[in-house]
N, C-alpha and C. Protein backbone atom coordinates (compact mmCIF):
# COMPACT_ATOMS: atom_id res chain seq x y z
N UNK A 1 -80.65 -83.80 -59.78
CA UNK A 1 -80.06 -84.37 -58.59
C UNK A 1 -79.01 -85.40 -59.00
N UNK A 2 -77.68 -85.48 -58.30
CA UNK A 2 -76.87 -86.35 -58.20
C UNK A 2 -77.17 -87.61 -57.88
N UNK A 3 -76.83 -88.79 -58.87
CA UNK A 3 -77.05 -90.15 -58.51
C UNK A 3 -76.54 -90.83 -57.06
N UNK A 4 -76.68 -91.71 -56.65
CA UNK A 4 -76.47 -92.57 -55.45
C UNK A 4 -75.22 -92.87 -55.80
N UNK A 5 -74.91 -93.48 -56.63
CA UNK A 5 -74.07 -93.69 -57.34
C UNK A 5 -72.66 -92.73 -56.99
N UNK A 6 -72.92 -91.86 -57.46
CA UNK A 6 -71.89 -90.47 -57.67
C UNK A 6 -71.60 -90.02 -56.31
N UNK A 7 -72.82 -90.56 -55.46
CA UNK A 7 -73.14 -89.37 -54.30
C UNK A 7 -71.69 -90.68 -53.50
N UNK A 8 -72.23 -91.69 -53.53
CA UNK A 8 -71.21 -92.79 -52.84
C UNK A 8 -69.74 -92.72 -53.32
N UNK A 9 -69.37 -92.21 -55.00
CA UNK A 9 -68.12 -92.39 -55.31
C UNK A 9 -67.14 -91.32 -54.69
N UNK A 10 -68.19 -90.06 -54.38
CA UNK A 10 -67.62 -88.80 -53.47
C UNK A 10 -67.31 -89.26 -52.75
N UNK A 11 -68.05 -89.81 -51.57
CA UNK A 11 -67.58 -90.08 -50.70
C UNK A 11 -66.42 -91.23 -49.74
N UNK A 12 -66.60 -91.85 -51.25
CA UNK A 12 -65.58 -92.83 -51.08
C UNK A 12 -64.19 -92.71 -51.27
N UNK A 13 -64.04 -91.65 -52.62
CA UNK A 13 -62.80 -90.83 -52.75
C UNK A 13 -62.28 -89.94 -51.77
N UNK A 14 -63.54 -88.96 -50.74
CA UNK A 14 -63.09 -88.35 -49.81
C UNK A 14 -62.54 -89.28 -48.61
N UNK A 15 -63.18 -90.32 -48.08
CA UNK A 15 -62.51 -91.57 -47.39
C UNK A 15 -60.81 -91.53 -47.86
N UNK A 16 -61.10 -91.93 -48.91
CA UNK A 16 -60.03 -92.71 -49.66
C UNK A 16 -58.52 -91.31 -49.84
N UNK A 17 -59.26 -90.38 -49.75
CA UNK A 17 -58.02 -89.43 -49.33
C UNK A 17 -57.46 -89.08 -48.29
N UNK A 18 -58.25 -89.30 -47.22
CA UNK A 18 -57.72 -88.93 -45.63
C UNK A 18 -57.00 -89.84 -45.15
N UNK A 19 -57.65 -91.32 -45.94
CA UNK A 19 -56.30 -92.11 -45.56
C UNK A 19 -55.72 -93.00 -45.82
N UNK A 20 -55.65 -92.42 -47.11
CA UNK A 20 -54.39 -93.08 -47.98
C UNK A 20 -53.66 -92.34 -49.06
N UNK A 21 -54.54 -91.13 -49.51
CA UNK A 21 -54.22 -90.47 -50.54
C UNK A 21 -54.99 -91.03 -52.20
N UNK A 22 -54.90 -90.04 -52.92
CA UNK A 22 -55.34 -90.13 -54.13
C UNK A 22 -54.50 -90.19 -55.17
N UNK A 23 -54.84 -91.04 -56.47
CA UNK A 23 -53.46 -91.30 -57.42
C UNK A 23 -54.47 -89.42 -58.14
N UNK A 24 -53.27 -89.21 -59.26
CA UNK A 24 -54.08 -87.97 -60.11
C UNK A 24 -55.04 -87.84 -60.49
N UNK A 25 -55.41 -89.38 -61.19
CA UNK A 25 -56.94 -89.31 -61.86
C UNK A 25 -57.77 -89.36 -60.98
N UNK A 26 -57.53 -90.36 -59.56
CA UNK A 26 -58.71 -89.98 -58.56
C UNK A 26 -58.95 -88.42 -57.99
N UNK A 27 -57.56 -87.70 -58.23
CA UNK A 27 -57.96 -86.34 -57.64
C UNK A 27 -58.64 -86.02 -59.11
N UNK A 28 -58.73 -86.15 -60.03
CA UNK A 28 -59.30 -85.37 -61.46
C UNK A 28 -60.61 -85.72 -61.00
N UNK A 29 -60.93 -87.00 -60.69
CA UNK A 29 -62.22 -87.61 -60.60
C UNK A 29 -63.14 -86.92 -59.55
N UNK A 30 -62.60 -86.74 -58.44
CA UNK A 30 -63.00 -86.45 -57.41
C UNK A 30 -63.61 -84.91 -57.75
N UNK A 31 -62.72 -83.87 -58.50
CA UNK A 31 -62.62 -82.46 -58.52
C UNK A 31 -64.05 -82.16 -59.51
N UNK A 32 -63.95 -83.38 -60.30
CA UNK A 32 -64.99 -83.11 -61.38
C UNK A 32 -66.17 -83.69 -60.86
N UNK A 33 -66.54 -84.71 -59.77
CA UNK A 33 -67.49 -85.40 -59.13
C UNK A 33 -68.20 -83.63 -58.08
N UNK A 34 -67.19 -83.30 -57.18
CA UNK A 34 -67.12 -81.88 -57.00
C UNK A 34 -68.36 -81.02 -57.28
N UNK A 35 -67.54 -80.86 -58.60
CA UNK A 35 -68.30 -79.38 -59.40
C UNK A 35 -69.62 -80.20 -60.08
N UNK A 36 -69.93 -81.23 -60.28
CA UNK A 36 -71.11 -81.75 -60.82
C UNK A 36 -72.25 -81.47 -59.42
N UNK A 37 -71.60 -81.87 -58.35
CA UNK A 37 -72.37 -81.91 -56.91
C UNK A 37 -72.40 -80.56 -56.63
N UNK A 38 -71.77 -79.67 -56.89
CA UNK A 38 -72.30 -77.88 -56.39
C UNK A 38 -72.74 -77.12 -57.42
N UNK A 39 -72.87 -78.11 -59.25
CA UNK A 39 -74.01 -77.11 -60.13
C UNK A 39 -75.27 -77.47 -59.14
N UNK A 40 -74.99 -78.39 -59.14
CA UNK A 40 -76.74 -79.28 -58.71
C UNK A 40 -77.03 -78.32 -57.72
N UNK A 41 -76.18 -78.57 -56.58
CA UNK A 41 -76.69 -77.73 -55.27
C UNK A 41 -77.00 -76.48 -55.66
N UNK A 42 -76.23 -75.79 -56.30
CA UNK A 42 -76.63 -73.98 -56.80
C UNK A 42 -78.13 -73.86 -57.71
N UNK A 43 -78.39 -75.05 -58.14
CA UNK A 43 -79.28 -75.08 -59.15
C UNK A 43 -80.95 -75.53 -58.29
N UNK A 44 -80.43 -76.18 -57.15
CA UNK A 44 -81.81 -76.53 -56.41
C UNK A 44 -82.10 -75.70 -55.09
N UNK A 45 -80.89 -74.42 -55.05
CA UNK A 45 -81.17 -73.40 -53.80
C UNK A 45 -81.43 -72.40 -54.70
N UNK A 46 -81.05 -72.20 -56.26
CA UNK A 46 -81.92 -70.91 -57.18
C UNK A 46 -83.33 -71.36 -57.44
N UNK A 47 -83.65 -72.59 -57.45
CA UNK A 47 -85.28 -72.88 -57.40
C UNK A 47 -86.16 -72.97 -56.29
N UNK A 48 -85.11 -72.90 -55.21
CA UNK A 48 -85.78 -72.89 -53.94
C UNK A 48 -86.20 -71.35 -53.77
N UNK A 49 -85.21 -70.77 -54.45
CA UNK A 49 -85.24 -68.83 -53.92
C UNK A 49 -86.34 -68.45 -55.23
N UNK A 50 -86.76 -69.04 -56.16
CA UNK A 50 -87.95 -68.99 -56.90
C UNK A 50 -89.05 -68.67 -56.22
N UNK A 51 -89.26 -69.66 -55.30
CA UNK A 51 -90.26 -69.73 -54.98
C UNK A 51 -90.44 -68.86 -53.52
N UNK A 52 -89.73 -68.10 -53.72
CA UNK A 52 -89.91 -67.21 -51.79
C UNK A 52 -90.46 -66.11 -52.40
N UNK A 53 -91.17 -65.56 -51.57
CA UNK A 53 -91.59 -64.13 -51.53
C UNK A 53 -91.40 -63.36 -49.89
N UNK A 54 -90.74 -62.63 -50.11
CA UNK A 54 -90.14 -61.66 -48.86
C UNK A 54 -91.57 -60.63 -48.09
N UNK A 55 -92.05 -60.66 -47.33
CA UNK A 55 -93.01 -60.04 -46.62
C UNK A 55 -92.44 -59.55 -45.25
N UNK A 56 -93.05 -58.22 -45.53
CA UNK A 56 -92.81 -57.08 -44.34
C UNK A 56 -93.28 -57.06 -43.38
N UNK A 57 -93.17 -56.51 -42.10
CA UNK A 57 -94.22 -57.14 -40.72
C UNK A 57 -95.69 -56.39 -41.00
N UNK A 58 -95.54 -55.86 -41.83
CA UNK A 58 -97.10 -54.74 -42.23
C UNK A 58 -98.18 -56.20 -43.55
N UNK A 59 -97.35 -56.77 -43.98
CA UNK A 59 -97.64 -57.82 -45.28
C UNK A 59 -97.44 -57.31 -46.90
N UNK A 60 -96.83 -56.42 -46.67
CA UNK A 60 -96.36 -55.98 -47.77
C UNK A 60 -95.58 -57.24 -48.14
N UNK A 61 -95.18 -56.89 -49.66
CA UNK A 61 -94.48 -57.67 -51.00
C UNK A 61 -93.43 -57.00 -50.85
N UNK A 62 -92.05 -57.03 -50.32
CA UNK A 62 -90.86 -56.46 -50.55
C UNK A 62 -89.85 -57.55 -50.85
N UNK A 63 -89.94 -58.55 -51.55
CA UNK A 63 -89.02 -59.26 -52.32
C UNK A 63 -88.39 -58.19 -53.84
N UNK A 64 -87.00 -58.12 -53.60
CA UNK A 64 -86.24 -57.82 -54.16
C UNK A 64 -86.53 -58.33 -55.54
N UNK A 65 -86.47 -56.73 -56.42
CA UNK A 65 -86.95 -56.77 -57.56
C UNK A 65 -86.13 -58.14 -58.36
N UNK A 66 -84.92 -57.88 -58.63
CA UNK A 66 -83.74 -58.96 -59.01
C UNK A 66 -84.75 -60.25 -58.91
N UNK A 67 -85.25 -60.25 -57.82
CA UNK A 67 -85.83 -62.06 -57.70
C UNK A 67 -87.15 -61.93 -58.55
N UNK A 68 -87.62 -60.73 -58.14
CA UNK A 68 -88.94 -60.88 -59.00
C UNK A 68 -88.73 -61.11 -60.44
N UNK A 69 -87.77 -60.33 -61.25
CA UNK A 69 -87.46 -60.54 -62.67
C UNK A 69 -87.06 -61.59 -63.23
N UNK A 70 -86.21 -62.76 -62.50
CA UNK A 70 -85.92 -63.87 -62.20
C UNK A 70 -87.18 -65.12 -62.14
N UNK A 71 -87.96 -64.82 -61.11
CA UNK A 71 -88.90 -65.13 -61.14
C UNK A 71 -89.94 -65.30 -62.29
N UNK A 72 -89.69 -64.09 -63.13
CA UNK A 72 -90.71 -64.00 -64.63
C UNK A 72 -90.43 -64.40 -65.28
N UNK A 73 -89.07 -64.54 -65.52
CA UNK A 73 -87.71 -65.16 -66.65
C UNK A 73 -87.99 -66.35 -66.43
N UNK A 74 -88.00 -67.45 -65.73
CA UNK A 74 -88.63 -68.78 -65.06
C UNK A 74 -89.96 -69.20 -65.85
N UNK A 75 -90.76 -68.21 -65.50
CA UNK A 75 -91.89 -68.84 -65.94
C UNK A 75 -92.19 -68.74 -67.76
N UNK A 76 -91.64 -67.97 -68.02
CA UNK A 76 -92.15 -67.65 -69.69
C UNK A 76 -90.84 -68.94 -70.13
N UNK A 77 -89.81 -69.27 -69.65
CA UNK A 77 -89.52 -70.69 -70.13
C UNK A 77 -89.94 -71.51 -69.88
């Protein structure tokens, strides 16, 4: 998870662009603050999809093999 910290400098740079603009390094800063904030997010909605299992209105197991293999790959690390 992204610090408080980081989470505030986002948003202060996004402030800080609507109205006033950004010098380069704040746009560098900002772009790379960014992509640090959407590994994270991609990384805590693939652990969220870990843990689902897909059930049929009968109760069948029809979670998609892909997740299941995923799923195994997970645990033996």
């Amino acid at each position: 998870m992204l610090s408080q910290d980081k989470l505030d400098r986002i948003n202060t740079l996004a402030n800080k662009s609507k109205s006033e603009g950004l010098t380069n390094t704040e746009k560098e800063e900002q772009q790379s603050l960014r992509q640090e904030y959407l590994k994270n997010v991609r990384k805590s909605f693939k652990n969220q999809l870990r843990s689902v299992t897909v059930m049929d209105p009968e109760g069948n197991d029809v979670t998609p093999e892909k997740l299941k293999q995923d799923k195994e790959n997970q645990k033996k690390h």
